[in-house]
PDB file of N, CA and C in Angstrom:
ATOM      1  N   UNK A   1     -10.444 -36.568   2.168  1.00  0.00           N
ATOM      2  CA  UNK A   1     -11.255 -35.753   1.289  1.00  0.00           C
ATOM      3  C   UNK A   1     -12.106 -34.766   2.096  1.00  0.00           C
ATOM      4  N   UNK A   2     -12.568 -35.368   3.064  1.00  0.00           N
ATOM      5  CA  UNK A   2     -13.600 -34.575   4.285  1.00  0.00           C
ATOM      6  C   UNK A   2     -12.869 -33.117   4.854  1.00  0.00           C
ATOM      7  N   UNK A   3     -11.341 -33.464   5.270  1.00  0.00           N
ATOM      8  CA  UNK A   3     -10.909 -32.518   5.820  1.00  0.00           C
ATOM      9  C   UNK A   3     -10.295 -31.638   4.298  1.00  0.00           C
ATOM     10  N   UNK A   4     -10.301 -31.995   3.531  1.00  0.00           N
ATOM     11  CA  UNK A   4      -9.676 -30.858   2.185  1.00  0.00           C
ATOM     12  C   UNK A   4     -10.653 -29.779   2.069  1.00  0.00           C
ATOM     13  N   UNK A   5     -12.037 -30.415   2.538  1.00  0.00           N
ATOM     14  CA  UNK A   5     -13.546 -29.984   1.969  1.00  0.00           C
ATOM     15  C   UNK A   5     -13.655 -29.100   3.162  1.00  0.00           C
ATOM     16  N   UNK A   6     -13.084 -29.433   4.012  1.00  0.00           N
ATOM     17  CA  UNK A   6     -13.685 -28.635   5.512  1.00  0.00           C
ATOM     18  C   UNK A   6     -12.386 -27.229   5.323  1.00  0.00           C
ATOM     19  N   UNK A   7     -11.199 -27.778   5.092  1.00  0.00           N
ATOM     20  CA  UNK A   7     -10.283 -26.506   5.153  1.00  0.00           C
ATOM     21  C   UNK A   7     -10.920 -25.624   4.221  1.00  0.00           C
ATOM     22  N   UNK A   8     -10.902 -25.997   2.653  1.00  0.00           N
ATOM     23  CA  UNK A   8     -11.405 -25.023   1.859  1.00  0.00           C
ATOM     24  C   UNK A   8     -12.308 -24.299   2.345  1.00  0.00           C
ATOM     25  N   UNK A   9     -13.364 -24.714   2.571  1.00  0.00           N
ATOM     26  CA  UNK A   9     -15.081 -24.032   3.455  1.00  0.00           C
ATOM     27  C   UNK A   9     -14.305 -23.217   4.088  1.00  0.00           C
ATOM     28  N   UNK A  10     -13.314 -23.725   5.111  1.00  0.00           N
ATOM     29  CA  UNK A  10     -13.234 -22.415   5.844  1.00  0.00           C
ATOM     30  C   UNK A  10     -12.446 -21.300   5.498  1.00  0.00           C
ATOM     31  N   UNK A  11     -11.521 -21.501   4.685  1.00  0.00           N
ATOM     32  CA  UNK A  11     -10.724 -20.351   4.102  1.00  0.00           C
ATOM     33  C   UNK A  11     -11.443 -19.774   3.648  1.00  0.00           C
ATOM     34  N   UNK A  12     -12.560 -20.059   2.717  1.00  0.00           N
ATOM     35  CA  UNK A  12     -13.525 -19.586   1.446  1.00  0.00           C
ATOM     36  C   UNK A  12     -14.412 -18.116   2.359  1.00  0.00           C
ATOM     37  N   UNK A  13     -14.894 -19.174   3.655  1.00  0.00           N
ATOM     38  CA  UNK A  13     -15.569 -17.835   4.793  1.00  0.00           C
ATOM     39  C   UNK A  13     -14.515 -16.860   4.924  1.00  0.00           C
ATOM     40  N   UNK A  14     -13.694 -17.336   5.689  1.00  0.00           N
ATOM     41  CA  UNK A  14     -12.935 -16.327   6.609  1.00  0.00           C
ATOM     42  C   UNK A  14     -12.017 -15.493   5.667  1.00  0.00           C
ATOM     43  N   UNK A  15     -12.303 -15.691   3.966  1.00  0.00           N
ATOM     44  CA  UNK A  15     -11.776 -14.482   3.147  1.00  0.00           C
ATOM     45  C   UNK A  15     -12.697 -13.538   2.310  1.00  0.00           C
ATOM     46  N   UNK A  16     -13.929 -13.924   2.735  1.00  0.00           N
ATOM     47  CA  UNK A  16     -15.432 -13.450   2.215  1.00  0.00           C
ATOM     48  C   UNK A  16     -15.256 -12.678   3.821  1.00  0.00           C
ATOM     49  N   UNK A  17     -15.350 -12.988   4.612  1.00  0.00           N
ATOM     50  CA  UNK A  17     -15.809 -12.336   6.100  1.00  0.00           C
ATOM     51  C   UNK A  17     -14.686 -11.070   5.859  1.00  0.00           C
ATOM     52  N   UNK A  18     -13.298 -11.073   5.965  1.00  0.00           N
ATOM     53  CA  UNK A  18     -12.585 -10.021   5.561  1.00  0.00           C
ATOM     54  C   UNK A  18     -12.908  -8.743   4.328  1.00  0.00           C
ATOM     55  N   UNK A  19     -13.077  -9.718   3.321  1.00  0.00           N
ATOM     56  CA  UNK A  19     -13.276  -8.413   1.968  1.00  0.00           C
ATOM     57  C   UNK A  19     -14.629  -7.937   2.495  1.00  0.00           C
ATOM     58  N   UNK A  20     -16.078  -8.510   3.167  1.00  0.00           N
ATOM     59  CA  UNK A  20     -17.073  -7.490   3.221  1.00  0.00           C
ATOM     60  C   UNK A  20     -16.631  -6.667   4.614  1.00  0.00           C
ATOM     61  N   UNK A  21     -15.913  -6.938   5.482  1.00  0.00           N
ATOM     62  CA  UNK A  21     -15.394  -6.171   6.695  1.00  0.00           C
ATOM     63  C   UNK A  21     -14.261  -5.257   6.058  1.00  0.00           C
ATOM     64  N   UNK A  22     -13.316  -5.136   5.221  1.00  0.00           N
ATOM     65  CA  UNK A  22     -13.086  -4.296   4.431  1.00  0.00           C
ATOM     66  C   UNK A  22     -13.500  -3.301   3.775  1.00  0.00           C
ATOM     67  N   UNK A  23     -14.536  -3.766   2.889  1.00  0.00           N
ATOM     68  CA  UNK A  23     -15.642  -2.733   2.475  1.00  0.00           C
ATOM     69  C   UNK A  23     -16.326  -1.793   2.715  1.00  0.00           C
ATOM     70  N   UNK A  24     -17.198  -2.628   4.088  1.00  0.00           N
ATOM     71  CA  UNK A  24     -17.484  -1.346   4.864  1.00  0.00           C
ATOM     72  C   UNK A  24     -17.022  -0.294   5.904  1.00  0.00           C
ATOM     73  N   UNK A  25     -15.677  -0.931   6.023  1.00  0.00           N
ATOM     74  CA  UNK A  25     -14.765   0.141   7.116  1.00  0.00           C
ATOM     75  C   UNK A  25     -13.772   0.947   6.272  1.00  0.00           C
ATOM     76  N   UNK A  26     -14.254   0.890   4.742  1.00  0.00           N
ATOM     77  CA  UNK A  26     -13.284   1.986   3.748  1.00  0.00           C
ATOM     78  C   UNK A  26     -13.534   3.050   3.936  1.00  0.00           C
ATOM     79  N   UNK A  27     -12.746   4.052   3.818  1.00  0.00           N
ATOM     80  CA  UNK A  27     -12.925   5.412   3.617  1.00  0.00           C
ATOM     81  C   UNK A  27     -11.650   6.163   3.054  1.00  0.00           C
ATOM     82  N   UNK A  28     -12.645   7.231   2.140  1.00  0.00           N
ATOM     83  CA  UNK A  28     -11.900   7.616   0.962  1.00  0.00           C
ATOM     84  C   UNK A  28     -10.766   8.597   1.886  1.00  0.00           C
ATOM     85  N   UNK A  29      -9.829   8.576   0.782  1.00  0.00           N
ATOM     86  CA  UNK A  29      -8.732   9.187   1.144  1.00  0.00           C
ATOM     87  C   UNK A  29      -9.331  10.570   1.534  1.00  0.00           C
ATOM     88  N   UNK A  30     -10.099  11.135   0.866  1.00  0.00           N
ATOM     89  CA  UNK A  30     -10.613  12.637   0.788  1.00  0.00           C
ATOM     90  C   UNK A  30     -11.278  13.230   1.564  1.00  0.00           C
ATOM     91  N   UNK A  31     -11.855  12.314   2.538  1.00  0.00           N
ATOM     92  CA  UNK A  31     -13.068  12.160   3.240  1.00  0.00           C
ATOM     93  C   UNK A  31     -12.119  12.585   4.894  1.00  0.00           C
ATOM     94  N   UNK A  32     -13.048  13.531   5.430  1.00  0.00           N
ATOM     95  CA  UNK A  32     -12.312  14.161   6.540  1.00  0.00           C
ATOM     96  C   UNK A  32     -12.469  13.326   7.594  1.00  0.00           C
ATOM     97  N   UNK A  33     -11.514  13.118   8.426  1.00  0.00           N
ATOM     98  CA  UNK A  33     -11.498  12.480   9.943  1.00  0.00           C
ATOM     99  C   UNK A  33     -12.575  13.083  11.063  1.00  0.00           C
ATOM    100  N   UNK A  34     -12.757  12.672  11.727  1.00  0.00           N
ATOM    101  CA  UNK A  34     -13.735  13.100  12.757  1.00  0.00           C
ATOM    102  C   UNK A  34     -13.048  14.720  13.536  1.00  0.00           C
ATOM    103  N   UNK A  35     -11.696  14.248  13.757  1.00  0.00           N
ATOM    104  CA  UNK A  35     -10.729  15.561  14.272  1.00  0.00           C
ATOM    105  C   UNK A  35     -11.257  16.789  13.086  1.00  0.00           C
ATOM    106  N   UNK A  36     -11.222  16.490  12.057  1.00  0.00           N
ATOM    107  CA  UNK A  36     -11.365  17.832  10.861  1.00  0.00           C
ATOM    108  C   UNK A  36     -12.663  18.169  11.113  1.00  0.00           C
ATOM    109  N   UNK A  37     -13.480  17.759  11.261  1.00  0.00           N
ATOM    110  CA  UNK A  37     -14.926  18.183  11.630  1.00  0.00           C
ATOM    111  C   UNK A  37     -15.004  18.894  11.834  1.00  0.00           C
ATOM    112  N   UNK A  38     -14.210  19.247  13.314  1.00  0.00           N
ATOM    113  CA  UNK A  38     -13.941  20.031  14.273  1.00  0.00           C
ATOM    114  C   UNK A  38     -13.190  21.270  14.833  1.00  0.00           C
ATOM    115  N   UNK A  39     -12.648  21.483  13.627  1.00  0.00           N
ATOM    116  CA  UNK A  39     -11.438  22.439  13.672  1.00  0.00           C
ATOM    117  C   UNK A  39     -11.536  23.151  12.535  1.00  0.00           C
ATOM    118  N   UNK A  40     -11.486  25.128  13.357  1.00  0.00           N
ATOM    119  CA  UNK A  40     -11.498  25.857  11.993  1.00  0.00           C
ATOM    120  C   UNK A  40     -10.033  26.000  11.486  1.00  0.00           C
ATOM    121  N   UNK A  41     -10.302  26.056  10.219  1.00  0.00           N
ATOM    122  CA  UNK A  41      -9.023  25.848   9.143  1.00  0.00           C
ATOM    123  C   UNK A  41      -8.991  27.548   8.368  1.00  0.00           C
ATOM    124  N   UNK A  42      -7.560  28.580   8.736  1.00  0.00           N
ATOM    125  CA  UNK A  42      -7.539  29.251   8.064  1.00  0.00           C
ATOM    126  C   UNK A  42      -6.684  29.583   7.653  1.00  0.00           C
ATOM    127  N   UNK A  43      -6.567  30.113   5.883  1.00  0.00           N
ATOM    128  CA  UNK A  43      -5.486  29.809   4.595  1.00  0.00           C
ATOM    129  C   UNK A  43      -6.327  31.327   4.008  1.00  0.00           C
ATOM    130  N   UNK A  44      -5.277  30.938   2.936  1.00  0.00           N
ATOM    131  CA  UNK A  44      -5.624  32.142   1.927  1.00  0.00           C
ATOM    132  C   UNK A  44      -5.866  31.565   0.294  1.00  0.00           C
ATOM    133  N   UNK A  45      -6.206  32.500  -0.637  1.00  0.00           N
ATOM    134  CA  UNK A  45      -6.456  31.686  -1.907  1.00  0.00           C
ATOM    135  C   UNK A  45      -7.234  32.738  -2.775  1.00  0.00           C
ATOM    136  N   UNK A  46      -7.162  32.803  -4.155  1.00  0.00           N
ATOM    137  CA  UNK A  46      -8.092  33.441  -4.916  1.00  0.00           C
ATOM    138  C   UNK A  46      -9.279  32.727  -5.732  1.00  0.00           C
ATOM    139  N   UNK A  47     -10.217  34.053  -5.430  1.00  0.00           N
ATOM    140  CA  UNK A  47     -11.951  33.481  -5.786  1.00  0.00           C
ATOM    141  C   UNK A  47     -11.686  33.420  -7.550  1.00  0.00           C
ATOM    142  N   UNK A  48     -12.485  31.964  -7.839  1.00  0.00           N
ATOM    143  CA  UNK A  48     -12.403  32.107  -9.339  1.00  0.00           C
ATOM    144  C   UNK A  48     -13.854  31.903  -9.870  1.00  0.00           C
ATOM    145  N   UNK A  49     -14.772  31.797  -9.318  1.00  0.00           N
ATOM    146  CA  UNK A  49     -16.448  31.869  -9.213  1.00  0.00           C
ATOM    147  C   UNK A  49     -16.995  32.373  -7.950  1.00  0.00           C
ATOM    148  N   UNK A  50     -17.927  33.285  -8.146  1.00  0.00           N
ATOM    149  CA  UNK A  50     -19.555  33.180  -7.430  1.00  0.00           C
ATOM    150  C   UNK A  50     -20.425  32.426  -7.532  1.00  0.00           C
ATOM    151  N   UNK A  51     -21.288  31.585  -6.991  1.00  0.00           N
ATOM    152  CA  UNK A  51     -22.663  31.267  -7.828  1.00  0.00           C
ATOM    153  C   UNK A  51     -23.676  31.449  -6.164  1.00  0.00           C
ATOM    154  N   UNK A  52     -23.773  32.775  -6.487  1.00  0.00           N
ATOM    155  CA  UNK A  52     -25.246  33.426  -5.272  1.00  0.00           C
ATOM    156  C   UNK A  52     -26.100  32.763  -4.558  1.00  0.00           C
ATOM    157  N   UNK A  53     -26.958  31.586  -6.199  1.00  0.00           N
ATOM    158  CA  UNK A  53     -27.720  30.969  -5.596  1.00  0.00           C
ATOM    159  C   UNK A  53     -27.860  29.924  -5.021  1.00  0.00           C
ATOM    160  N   UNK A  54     -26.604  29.250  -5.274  1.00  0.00           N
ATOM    161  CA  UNK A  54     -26.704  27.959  -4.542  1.00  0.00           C
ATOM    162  C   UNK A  54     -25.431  28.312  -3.152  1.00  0.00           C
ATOM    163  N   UNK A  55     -25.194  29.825  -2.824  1.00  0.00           N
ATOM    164  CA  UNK A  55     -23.929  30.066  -1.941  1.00  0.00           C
ATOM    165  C   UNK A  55     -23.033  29.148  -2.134  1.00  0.00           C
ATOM    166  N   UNK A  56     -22.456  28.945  -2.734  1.00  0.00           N
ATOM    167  CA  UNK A  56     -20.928  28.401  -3.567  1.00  0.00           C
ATOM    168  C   UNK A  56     -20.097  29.716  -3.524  1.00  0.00           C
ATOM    169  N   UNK A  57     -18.659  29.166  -3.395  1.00  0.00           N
ATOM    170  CA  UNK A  57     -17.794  29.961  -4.023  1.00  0.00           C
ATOM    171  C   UNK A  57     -16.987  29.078  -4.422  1.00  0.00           C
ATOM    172  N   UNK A  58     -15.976  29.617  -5.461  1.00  0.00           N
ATOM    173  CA  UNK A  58     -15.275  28.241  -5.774  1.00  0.00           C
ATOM    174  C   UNK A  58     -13.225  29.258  -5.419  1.00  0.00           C
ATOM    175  N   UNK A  59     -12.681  28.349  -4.742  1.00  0.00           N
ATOM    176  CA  UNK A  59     -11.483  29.228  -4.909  1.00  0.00           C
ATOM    177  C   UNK A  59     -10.101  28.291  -4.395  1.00  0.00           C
ATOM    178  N   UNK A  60      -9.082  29.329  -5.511  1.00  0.00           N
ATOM    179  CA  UNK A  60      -8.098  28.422  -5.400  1.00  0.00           C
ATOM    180  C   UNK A  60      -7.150  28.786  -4.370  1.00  0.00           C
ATOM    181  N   UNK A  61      -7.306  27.261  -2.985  1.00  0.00           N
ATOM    182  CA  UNK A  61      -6.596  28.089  -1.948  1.00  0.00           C
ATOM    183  C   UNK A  61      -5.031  27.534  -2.467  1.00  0.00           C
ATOM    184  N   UNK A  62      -4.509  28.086  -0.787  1.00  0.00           N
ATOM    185  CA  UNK A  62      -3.223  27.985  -0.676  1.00  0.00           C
ATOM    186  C   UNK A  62      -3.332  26.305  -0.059  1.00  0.00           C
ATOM    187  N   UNK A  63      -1.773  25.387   0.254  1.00  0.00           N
ATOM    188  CA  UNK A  63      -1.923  24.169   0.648  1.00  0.00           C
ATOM    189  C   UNK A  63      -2.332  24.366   2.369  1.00  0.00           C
ATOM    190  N   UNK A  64      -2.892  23.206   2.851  1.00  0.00           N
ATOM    191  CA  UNK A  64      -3.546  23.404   4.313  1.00  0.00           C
ATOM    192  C   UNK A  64      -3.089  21.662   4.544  1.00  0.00           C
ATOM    193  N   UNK A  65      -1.882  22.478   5.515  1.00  0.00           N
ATOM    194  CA  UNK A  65      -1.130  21.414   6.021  1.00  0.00           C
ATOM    195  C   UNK A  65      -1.475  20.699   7.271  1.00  0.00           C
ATOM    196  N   UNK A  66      -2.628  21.254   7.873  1.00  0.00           N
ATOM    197  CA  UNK A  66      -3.553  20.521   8.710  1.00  0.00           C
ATOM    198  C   UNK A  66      -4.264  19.784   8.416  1.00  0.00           C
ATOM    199  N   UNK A  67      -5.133  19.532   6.823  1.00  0.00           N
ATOM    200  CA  UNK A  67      -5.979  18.574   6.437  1.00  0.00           C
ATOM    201  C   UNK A  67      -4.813  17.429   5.683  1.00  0.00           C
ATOM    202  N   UNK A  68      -3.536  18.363   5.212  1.00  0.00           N
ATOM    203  CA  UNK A  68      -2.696  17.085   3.999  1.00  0.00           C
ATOM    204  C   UNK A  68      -3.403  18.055   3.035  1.00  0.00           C
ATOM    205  N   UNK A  69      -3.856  19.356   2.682  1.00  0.00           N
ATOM    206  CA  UNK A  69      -4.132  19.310   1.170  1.00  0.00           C
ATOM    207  C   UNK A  69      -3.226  19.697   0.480  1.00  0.00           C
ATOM    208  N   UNK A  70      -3.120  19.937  -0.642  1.00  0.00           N
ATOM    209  CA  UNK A  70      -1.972  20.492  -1.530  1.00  0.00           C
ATOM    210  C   UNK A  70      -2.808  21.959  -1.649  1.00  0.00           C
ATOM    211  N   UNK A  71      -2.251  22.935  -2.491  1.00  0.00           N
ATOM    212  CA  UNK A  71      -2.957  23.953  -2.884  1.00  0.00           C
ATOM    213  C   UNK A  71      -3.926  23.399  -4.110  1.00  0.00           C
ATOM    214  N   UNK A  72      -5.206  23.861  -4.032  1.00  0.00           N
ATOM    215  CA  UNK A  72      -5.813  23.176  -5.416  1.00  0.00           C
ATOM    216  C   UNK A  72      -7.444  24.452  -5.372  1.00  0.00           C
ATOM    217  N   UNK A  73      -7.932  24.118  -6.743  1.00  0.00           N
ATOM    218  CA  UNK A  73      -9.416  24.889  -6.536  1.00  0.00           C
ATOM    219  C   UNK A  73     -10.361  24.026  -6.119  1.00  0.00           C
ATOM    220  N   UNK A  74     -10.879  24.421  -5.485  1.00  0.00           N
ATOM    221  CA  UNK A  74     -12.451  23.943  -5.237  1.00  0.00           C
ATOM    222  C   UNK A  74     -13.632  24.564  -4.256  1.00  0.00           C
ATOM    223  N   UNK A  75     -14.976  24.286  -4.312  1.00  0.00           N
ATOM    224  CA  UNK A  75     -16.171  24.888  -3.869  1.00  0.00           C
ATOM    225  C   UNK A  75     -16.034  24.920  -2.360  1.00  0.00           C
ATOM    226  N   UNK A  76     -16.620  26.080  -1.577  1.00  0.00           N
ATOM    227  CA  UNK A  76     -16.888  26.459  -0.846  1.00  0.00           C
ATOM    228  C   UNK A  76     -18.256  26.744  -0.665  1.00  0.00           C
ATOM    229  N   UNK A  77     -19.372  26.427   0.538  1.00  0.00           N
ATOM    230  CA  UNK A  77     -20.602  26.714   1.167  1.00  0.00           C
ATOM    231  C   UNK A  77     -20.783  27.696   2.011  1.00  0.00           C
ATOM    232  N   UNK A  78     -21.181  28.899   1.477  1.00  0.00           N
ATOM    233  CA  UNK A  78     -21.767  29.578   2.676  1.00  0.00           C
ATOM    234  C   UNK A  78     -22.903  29.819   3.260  1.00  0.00           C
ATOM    235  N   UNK A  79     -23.128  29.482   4.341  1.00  0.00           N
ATOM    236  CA  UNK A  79     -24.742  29.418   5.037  1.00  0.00           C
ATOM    237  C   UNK A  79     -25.568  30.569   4.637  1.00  0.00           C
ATOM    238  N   UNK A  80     -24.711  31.687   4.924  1.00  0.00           N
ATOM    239  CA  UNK A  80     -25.510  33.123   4.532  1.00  0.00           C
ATOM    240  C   UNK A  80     -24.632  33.988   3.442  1.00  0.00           C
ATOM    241  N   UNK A  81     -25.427  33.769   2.298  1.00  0.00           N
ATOM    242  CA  UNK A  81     -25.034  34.131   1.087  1.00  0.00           C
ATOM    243  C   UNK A  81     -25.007  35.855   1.297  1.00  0.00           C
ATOM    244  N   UNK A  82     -24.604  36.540   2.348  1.00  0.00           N
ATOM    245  CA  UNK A  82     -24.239  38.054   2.472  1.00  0.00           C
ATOM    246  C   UNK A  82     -22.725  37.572   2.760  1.00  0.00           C
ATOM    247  N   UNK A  83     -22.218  36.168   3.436  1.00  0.00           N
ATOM    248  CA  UNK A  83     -20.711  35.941   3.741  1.00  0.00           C
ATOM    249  C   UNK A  83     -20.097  35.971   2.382  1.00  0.00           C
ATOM    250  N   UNK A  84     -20.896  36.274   0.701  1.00  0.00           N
ATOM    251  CA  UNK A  84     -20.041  35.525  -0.617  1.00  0.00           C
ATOM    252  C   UNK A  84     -20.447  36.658  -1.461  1.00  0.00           C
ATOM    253  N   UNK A  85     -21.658  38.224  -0.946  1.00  0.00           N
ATOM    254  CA  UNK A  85     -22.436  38.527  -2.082  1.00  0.00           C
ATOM    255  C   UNK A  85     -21.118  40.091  -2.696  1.00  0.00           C
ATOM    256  N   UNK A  86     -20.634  39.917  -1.948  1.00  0.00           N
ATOM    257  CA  UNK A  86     -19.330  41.247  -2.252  1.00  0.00           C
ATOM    258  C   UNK A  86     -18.298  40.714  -3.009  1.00  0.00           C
ATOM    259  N   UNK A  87     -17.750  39.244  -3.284  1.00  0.00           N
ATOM    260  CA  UNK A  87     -17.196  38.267  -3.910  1.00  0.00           C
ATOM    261  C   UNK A  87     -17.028  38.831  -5.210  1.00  0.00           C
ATOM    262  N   UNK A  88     -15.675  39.004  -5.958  1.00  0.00           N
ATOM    263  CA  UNK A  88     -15.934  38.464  -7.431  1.00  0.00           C
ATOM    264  C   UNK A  88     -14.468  38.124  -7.784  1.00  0.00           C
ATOM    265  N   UNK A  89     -14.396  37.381  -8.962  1.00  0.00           N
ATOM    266  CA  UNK A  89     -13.632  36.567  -9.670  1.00  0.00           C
ATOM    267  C   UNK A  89     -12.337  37.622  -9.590  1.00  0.00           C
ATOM    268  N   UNK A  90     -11.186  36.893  -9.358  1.00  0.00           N
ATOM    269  CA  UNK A  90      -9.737  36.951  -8.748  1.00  0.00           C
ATOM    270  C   UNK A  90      -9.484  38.165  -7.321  1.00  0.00           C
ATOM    271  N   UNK A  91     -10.320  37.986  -7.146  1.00  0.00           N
ATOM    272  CA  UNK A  91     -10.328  38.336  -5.553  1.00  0.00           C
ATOM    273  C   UNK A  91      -9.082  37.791  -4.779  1.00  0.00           C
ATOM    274  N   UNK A  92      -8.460  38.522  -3.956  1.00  0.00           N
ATOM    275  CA  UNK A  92      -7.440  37.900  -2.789  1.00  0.00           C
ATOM    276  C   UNK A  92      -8.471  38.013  -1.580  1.00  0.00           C
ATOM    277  N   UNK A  93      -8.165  36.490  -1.359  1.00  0.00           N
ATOM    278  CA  UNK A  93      -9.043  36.759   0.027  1.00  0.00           C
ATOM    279  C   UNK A  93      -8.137  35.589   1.184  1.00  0.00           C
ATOM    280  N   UNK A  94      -8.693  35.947   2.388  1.00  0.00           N
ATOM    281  CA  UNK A  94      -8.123  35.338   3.431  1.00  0.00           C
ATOM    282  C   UNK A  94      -9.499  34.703   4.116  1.00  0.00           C
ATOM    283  N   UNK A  95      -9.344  33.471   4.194  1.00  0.00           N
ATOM    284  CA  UNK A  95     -10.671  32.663   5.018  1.00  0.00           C
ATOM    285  C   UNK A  95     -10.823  31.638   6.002  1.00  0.00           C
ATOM    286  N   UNK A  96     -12.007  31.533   6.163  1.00  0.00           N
ATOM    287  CA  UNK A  96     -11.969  30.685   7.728  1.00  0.00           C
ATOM    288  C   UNK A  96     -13.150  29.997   7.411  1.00  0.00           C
ATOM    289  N   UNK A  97     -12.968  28.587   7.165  1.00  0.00           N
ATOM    290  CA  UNK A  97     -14.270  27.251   6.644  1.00  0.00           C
ATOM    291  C   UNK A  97     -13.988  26.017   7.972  1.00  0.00           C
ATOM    292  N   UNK A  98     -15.126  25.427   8.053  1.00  0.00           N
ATOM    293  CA  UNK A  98     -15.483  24.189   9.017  1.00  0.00           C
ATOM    294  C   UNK A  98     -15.313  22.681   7.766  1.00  0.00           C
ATOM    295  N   UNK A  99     -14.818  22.116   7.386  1.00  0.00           N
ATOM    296  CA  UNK A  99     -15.130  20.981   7.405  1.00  0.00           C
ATOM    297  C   UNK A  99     -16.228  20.107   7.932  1.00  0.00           C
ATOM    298  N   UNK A 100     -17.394  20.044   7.234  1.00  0.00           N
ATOM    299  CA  UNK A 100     -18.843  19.466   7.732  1.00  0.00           C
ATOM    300  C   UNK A 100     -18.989  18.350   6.725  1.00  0.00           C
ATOM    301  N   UNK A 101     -18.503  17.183   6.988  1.00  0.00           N
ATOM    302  CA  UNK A 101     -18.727  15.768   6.189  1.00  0.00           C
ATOM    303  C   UNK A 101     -17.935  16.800   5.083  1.00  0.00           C
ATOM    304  N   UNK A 102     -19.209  16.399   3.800  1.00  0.00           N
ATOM    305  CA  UNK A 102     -18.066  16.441   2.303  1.00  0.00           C
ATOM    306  C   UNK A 102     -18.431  17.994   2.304  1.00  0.00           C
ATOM    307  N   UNK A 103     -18.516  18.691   2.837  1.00  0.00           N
ATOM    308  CA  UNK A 103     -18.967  19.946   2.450  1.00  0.00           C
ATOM    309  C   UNK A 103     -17.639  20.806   3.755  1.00  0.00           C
ATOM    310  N   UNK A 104     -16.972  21.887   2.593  1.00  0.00           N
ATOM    311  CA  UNK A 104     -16.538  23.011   3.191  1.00  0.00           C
ATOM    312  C   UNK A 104     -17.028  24.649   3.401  1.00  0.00           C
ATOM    313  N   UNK A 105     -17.595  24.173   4.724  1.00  0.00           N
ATOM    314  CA  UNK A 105     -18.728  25.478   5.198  1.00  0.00           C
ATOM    315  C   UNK A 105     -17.281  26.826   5.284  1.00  0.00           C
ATOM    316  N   UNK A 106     -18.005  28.086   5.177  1.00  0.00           N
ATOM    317  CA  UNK A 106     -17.221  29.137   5.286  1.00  0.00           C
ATOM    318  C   UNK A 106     -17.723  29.911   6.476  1.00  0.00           C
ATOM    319  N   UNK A 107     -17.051  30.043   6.944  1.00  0.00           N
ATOM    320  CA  UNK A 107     -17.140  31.108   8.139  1.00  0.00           C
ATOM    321  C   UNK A 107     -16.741  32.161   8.180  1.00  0.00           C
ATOM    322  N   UNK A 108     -15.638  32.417   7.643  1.00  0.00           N
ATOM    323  CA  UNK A 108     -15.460  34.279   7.629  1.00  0.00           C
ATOM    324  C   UNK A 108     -14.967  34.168   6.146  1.00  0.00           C
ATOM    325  N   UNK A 109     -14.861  35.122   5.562  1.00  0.00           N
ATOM    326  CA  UNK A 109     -14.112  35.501   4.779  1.00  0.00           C
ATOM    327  C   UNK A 109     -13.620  37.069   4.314  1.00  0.00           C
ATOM    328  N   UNK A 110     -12.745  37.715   3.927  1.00  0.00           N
ATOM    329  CA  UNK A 110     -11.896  38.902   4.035  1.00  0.00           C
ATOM    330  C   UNK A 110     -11.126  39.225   3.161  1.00  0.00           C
ATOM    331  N   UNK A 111     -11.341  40.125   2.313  1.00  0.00           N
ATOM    332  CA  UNK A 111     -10.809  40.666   1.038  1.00  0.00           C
ATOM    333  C   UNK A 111      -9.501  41.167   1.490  1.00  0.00           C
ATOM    334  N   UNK A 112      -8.017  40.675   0.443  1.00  0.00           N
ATOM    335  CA  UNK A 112      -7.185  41.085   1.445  1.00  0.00           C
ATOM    336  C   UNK A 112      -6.540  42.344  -0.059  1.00  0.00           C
ATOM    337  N   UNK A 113      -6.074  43.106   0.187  1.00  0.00           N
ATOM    338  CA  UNK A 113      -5.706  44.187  -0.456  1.00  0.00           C
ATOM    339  C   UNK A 113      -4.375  44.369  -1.267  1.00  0.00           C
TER     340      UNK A 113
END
């Protein structure tokens, strides 16, 4: 009975010790690698918002086969809202963003004709 009591105990830990060591070494699929941090990424895509004040842009790039993305829309950060203030809705543009944690900083961007 002693040793039924002792195996269980220990399975019971050593599958509690896994799922919280699991937990905290998750990370979302979406969530950039340390390498992406680090590397400028440049694609093309059209602007489908401004918003000035919070320097957002929102735009639908092309796929960026360096991160795994597909082509899809989404927000862009620019530090200095003169990089977004010439911007407007269906714009062709060609750009150059940092990957900074969950945020995609912009670094250049270029109206393409």
């Amino acid at each position: 009975m002693k040793l039924t009591y002792m195996i269980l105990t220990t399975a019971l830990t050593l599958s509690s010790t896994a799922v919280v060591w699991a937990d905290q070494t998750h990370e979302h699929a979406h969530q950039p690698s340390a390498t992406q941090t680090q590397q400028l990424i440049q694609t093309q895509g059209v602007v489908e918002s401004v918003d000035l004040a919070n320097k957002k842009v929102t735009i639908h790039h092309d796929p960026i086969t360096s991160l795994n993305w597909p082509a899809m829309t989404m927000r862009f950060t620019a530090e200095d809202v003169a990089l977004i203030q010439n911007l407007k809705p269906n714009d062709n543009i060609r750009f150059t963003f940092e990957q900074k944690g969950p945020l995609s900083m912009l670094q250049r961007v270029d109206i393409v004709q």
